[in-house]
PDB file of N, CA and C in Angstrom:
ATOM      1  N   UNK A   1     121.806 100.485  49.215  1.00  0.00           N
ATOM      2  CA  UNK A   1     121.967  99.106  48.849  1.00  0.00           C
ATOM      3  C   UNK A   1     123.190  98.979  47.950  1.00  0.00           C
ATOM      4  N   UNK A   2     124.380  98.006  47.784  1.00  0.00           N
ATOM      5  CA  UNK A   2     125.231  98.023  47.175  1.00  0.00           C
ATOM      6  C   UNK A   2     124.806  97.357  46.098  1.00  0.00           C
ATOM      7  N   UNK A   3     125.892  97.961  45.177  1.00  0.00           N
ATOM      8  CA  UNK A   3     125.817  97.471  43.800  1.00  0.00           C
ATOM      9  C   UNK A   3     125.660  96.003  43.589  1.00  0.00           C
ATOM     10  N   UNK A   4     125.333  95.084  42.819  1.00  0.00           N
ATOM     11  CA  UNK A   4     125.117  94.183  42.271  1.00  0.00           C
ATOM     12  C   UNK A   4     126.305  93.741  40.731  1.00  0.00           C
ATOM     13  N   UNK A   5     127.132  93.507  41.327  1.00  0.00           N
ATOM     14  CA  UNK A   5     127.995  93.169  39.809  1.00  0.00           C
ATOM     15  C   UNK A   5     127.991  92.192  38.746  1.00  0.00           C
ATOM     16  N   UNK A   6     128.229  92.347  37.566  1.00  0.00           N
ATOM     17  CA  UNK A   6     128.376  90.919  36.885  1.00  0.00           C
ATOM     18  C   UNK A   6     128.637  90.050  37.271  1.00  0.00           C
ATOM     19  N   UNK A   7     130.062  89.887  37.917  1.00  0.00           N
ATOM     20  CA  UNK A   7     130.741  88.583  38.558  1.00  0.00           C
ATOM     21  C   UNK A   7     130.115  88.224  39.738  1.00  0.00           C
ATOM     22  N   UNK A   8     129.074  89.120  40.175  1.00  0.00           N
ATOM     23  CA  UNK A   8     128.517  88.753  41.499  1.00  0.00           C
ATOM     24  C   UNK A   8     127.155  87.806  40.820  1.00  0.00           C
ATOM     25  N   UNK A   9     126.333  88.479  39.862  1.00  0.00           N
ATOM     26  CA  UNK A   9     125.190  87.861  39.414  1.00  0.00           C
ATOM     27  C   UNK A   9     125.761  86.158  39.027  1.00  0.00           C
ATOM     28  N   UNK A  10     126.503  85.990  38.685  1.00  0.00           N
ATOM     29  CA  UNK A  10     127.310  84.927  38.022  1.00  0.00           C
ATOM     30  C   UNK A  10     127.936  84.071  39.219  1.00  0.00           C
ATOM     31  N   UNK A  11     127.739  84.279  40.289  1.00  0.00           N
ATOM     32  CA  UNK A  11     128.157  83.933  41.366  1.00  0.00           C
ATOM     33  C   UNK A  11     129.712  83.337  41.156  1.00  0.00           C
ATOM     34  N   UNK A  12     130.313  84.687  40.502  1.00  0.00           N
ATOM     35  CA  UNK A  12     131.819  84.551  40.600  1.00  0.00           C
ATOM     36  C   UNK A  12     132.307  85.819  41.066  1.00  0.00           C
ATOM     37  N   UNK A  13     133.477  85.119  41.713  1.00  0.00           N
ATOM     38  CA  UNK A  13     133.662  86.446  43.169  1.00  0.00           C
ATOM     39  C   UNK A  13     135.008  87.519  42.236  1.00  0.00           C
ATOM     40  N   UNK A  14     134.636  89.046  42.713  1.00  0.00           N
ATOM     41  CA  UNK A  14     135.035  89.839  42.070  1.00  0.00           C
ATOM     42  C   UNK A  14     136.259  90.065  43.009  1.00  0.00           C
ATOM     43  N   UNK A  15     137.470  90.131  41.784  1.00  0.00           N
ATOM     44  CA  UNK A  15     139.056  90.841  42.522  1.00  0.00           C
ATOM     45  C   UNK A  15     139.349  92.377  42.269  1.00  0.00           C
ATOM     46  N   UNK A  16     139.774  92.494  43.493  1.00  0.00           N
ATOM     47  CA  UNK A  16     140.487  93.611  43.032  1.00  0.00           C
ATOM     48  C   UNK A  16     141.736  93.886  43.236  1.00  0.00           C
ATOM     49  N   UNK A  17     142.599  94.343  42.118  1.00  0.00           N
ATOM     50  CA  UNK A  17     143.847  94.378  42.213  1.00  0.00           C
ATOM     51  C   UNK A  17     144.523  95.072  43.465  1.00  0.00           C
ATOM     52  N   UNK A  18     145.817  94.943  43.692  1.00  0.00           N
ATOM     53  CA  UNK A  18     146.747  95.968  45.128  1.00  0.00           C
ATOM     54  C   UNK A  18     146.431  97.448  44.701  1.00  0.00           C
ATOM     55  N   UNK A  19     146.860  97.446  43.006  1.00  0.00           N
ATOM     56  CA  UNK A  19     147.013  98.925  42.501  1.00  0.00           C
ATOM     57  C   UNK A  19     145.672  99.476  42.521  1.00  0.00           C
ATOM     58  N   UNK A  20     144.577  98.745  41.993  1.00  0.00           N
ATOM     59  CA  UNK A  20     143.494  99.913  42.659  1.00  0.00           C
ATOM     60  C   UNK A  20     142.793  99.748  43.343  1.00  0.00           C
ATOM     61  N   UNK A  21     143.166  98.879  44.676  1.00  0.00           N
ATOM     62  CA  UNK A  21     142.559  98.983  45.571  1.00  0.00           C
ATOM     63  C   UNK A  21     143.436 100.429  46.534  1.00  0.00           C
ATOM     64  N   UNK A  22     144.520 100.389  46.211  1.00  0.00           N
ATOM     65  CA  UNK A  22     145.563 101.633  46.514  1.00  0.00           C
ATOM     66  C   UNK A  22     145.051 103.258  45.857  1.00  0.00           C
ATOM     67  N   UNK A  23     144.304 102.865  44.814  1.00  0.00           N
ATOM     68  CA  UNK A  23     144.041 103.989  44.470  1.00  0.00           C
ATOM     69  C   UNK A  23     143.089 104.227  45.054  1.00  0.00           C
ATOM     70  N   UNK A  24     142.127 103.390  45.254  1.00  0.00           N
ATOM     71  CA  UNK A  24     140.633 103.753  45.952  1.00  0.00           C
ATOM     72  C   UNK A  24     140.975 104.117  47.113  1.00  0.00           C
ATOM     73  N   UNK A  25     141.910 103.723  48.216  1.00  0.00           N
ATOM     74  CA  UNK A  25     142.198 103.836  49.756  1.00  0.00           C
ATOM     75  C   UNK A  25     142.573 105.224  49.754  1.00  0.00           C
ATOM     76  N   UNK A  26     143.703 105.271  48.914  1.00  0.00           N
ATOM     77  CA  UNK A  26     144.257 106.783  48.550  1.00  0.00           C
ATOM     78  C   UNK A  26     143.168 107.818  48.607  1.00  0.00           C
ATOM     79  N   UNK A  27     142.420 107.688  48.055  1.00  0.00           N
ATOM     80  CA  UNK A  27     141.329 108.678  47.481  1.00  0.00           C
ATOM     81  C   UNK A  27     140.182 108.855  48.274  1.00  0.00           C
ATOM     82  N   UNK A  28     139.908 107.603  49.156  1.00  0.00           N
ATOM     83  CA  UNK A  28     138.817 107.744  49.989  1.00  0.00           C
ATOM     84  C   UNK A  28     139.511 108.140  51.410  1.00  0.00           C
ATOM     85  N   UNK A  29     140.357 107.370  52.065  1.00  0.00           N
ATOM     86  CA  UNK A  29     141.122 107.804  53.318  1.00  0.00           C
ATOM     87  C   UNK A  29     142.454 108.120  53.505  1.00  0.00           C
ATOM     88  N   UNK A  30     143.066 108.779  52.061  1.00  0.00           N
ATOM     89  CA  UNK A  30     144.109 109.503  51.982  1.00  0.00           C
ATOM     90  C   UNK A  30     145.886 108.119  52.652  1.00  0.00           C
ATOM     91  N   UNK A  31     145.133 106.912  52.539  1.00  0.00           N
ATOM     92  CA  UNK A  31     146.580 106.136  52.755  1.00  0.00           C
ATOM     93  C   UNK A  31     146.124 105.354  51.898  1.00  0.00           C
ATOM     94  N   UNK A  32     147.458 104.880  51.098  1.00  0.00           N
ATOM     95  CA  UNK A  32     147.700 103.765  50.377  1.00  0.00           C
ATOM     96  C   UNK A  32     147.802 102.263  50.615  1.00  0.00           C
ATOM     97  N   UNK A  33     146.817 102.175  50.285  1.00  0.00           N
ATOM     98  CA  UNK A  33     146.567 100.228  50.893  1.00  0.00           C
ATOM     99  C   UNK A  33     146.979  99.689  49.503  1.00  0.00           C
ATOM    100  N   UNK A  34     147.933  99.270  49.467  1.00  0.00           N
ATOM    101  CA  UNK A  34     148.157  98.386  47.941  1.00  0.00           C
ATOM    102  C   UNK A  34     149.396  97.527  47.646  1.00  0.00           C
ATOM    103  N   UNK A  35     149.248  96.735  49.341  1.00  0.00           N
ATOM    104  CA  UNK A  35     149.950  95.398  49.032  1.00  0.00           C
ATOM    105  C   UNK A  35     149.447  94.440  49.975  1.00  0.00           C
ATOM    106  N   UNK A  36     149.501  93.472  50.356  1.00  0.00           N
ATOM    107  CA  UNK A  36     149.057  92.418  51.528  1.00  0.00           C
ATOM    108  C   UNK A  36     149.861  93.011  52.671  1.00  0.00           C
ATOM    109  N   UNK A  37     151.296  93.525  52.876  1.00  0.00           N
ATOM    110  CA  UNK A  37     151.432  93.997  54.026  1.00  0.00           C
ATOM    111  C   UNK A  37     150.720  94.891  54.601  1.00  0.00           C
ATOM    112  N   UNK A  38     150.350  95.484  53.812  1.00  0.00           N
ATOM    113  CA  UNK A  38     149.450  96.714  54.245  1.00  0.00           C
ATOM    114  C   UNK A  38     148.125  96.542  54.731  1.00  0.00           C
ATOM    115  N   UNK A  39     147.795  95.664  54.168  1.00  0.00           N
ATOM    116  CA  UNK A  39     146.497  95.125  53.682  1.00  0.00           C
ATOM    117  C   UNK A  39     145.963  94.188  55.034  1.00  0.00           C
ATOM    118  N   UNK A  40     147.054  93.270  55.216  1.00  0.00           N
ATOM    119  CA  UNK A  40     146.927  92.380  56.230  1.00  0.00           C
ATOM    120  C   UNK A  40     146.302  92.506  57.769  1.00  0.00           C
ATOM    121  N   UNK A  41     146.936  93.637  58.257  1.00  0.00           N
ATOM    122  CA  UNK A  41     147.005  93.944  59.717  1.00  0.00           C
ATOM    123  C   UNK A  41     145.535  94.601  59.722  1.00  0.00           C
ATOM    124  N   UNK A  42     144.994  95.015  58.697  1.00  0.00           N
ATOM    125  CA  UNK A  42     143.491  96.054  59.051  1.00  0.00           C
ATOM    126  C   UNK A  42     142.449  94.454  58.536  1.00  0.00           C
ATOM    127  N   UNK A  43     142.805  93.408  57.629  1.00  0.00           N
ATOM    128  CA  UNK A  43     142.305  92.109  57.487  1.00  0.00           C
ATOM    129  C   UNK A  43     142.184  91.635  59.371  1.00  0.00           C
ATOM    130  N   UNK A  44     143.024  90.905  59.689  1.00  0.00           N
ATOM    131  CA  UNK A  44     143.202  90.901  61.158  1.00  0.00           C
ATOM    132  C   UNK A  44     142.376  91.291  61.835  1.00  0.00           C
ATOM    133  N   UNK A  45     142.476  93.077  61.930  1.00  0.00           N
ATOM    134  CA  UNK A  45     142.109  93.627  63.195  1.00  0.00           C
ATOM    135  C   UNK A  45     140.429  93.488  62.919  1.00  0.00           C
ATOM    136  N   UNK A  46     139.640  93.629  62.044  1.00  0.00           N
ATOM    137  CA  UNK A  46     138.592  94.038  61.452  1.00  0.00           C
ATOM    138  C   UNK A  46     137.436  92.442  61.607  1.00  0.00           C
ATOM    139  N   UNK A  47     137.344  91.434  62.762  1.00  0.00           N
ATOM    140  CA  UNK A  47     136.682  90.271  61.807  1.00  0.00           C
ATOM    141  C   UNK A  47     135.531  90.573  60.543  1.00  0.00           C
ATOM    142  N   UNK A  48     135.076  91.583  60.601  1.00  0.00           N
ATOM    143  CA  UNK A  48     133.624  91.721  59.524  1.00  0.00           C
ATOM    144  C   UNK A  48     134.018  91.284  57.929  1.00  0.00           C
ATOM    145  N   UNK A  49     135.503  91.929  57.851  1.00  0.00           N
ATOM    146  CA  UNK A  49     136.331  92.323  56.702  1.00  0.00           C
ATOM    147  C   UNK A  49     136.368  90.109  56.605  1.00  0.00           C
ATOM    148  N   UNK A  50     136.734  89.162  57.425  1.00  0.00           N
ATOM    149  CA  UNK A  50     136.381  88.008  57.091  1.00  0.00           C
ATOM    150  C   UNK A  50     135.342  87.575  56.432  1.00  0.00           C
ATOM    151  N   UNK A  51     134.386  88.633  56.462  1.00  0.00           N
ATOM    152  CA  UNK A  51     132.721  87.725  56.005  1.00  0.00           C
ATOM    153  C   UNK A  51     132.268  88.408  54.681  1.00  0.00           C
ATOM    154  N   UNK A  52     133.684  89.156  53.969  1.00  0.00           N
ATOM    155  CA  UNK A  52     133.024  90.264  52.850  1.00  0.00           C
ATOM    156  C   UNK A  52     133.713  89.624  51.723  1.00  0.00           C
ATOM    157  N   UNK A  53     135.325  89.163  52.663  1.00  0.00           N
ATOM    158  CA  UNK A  53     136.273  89.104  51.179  1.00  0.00           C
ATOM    159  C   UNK A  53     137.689  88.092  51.968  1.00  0.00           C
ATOM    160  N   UNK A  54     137.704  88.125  51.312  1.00  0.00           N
ATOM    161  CA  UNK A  54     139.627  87.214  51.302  1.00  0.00           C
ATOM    162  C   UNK A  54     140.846  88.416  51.112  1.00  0.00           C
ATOM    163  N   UNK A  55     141.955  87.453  50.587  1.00  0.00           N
ATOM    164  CA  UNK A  55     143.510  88.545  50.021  1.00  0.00           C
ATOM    165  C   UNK A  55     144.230  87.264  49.437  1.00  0.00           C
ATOM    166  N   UNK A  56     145.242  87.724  48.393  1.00  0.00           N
ATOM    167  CA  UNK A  56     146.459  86.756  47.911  1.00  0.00           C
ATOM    168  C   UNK A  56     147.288  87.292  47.342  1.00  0.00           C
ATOM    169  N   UNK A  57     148.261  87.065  46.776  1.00  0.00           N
ATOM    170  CA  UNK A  57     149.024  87.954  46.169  1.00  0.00           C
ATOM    171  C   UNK A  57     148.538  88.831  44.785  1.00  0.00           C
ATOM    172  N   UNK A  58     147.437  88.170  44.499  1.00  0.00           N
ATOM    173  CA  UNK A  58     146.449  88.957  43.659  1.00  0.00           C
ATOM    174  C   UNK A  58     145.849  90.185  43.542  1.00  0.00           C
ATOM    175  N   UNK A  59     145.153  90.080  45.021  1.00  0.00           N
ATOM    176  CA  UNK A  59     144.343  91.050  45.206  1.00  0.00           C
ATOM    177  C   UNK A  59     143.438  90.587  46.504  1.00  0.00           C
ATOM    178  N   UNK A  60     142.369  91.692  46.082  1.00  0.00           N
ATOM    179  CA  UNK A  60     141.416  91.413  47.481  1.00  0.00           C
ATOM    180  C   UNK A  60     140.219  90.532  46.774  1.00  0.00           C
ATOM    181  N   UNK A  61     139.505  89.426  47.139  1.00  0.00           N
ATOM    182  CA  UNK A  61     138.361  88.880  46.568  1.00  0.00           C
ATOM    183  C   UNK A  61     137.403  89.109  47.504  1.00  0.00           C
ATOM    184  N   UNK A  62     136.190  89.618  46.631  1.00  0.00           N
ATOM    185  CA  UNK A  62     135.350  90.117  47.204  1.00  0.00           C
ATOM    186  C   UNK A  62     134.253  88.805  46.879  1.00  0.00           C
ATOM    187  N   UNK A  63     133.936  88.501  48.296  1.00  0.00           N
ATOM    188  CA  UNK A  63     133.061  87.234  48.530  1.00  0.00           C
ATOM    189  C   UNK A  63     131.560  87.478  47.447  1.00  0.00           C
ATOM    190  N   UNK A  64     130.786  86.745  46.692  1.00  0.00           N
ATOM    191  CA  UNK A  64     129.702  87.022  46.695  1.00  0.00           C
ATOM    192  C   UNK A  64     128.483  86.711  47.427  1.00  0.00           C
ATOM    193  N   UNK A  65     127.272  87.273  47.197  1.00  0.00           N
ATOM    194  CA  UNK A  65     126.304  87.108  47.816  1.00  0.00           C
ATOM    195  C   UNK A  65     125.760  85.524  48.222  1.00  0.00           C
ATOM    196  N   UNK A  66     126.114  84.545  46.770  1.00  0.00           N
ATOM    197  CA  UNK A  66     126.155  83.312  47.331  1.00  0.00           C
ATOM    198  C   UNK A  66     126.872  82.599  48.455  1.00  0.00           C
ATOM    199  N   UNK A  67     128.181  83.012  48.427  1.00  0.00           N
ATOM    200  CA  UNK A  67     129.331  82.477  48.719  1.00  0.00           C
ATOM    201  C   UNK A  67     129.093  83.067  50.404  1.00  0.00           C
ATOM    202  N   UNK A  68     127.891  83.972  50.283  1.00  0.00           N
ATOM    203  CA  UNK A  68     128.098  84.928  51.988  1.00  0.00           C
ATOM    204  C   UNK A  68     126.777  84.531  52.286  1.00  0.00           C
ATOM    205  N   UNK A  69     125.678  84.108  51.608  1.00  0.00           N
ATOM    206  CA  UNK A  69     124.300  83.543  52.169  1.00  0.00           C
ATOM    207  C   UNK A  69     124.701  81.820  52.830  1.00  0.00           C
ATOM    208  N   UNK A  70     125.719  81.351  51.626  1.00  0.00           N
ATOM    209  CA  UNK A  70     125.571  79.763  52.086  1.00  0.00           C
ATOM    210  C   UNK A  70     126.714  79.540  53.653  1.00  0.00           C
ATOM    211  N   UNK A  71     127.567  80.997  53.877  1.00  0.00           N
ATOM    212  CA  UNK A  71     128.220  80.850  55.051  1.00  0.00           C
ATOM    213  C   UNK A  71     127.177  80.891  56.240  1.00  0.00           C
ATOM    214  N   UNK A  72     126.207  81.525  56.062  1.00  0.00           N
ATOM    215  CA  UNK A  72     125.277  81.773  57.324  1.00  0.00           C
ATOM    216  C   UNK A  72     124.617  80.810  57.351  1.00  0.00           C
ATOM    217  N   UNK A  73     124.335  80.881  59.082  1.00  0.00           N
ATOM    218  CA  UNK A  73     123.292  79.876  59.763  1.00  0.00           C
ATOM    219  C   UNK A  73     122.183  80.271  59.829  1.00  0.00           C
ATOM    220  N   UNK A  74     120.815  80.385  60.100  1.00  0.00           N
ATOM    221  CA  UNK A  74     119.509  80.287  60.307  1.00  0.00           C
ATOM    222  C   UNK A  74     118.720  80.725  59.165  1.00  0.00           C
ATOM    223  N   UNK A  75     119.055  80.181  57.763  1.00  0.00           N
ATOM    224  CA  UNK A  75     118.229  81.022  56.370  1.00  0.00           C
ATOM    225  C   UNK A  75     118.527  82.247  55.921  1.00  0.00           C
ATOM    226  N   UNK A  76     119.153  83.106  56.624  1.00  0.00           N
ATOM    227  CA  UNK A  76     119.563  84.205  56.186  1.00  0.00           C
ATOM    228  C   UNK A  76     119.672  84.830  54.749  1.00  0.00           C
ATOM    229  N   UNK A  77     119.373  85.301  53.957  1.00  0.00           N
ATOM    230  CA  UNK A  77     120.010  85.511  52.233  1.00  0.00           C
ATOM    231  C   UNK A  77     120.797  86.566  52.321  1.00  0.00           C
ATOM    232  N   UNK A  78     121.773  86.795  51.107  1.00  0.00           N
ATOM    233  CA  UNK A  78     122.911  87.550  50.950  1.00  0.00           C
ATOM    234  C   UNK A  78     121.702  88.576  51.366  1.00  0.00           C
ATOM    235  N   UNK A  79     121.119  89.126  50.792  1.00  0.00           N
ATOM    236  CA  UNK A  79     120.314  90.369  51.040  1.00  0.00           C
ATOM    237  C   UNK A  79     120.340  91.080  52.459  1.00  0.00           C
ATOM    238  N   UNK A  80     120.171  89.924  53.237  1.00  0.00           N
ATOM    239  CA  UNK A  80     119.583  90.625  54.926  1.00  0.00           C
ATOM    240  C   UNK A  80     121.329  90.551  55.509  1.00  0.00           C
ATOM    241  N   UNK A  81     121.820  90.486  54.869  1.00  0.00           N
ATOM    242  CA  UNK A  81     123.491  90.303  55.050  1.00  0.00           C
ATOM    243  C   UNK A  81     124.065  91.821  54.573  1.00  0.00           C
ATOM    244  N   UNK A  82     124.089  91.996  53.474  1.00  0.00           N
ATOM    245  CA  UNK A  82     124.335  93.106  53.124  1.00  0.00           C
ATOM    246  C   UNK A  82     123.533  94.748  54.409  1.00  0.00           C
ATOM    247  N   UNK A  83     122.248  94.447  54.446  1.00  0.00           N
ATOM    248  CA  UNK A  83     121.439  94.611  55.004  1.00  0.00           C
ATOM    249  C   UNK A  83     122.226  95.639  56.314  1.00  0.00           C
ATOM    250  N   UNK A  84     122.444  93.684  57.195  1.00  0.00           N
ATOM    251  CA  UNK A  84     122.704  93.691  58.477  1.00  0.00           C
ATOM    252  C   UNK A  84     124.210  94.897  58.329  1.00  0.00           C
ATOM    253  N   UNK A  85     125.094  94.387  57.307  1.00  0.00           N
ATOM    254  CA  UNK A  85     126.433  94.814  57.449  1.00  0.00           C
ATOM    255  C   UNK A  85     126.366  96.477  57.128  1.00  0.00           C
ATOM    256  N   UNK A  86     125.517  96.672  56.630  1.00  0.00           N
ATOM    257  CA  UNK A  86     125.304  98.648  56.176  1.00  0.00           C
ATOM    258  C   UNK A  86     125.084  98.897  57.531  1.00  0.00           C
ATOM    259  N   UNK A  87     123.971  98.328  58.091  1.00  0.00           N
ATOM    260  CA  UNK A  87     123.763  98.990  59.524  1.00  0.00           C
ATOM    261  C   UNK A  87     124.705  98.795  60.728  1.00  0.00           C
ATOM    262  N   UNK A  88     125.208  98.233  60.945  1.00  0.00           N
ATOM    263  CA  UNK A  88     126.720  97.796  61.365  1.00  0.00           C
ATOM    264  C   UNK A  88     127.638  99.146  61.235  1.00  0.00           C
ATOM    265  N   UNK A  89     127.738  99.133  60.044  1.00  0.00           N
ATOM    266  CA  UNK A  89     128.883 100.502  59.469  1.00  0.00           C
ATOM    267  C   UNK A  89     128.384 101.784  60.006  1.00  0.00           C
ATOM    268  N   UNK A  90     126.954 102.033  59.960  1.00  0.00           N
ATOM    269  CA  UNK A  90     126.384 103.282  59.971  1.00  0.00           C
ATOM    270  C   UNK A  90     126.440 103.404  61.738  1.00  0.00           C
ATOM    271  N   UNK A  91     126.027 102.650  62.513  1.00  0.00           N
ATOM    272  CA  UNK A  91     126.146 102.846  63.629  1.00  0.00           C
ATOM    273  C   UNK A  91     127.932 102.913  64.138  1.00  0.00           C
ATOM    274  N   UNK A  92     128.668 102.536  63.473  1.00  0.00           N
ATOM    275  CA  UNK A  92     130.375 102.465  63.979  1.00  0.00           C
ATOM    276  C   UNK A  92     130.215 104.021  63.625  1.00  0.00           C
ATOM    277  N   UNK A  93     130.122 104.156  62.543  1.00  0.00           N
ATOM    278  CA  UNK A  93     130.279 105.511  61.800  1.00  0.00           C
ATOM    279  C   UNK A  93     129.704 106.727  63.154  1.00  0.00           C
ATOM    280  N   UNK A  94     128.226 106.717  63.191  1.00  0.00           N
ATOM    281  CA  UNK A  94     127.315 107.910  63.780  1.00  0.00           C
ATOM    282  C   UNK A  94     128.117 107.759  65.590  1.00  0.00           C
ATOM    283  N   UNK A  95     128.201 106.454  65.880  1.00  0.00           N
ATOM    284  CA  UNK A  95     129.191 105.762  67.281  1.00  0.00           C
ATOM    285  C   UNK A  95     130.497 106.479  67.739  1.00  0.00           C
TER     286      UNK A  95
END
């Protein structure tokens, strides 16, 4: 289950900067993601990456659970969202 953040409880959506989102990319899949050019084309190719978060010259904003329950149709809560989207990953992943 993913973390739960301050800015998420607060239903204010959490950024993350180019520089460490570059560091995290770096470190987890050995390329540097840490500008919107970079950033952009895997935004694009990816729709899921639409339903998690945004980009600006800021950074990446990471949608919250409100902001991703009140996008869905049939009652859904952030919960069965998060949920749905782990199992999603795990099957691309084991796929």
């Amino acid at each position: 289950m993913a973390k739960k953040n301050a800015a998420d409880s607060r239903g204010n959506p959490e950024i993350i900067s180019w520089r460490a989102l570059g560091n995290e990319t770096q470190n987890a899949i050995g390329q540097r993601i840490d500008s919107v050019d970079k950033f952009a084309p895997r935004f694009d190719a990816n729709p899921s990456f639409k339903e998690i978060c945004s980009f600006d010259p800021q950074g990446v904003k990471l949608k919250t659970s409100k902001e991703t329950a009140s996008q869905q149709s049939g009652g859904e809560t952030g919960k069965s969202t998060v949920s749905q989207m782990a199992k999603k990953a795990t099957a691309k992943r084991i796929g």
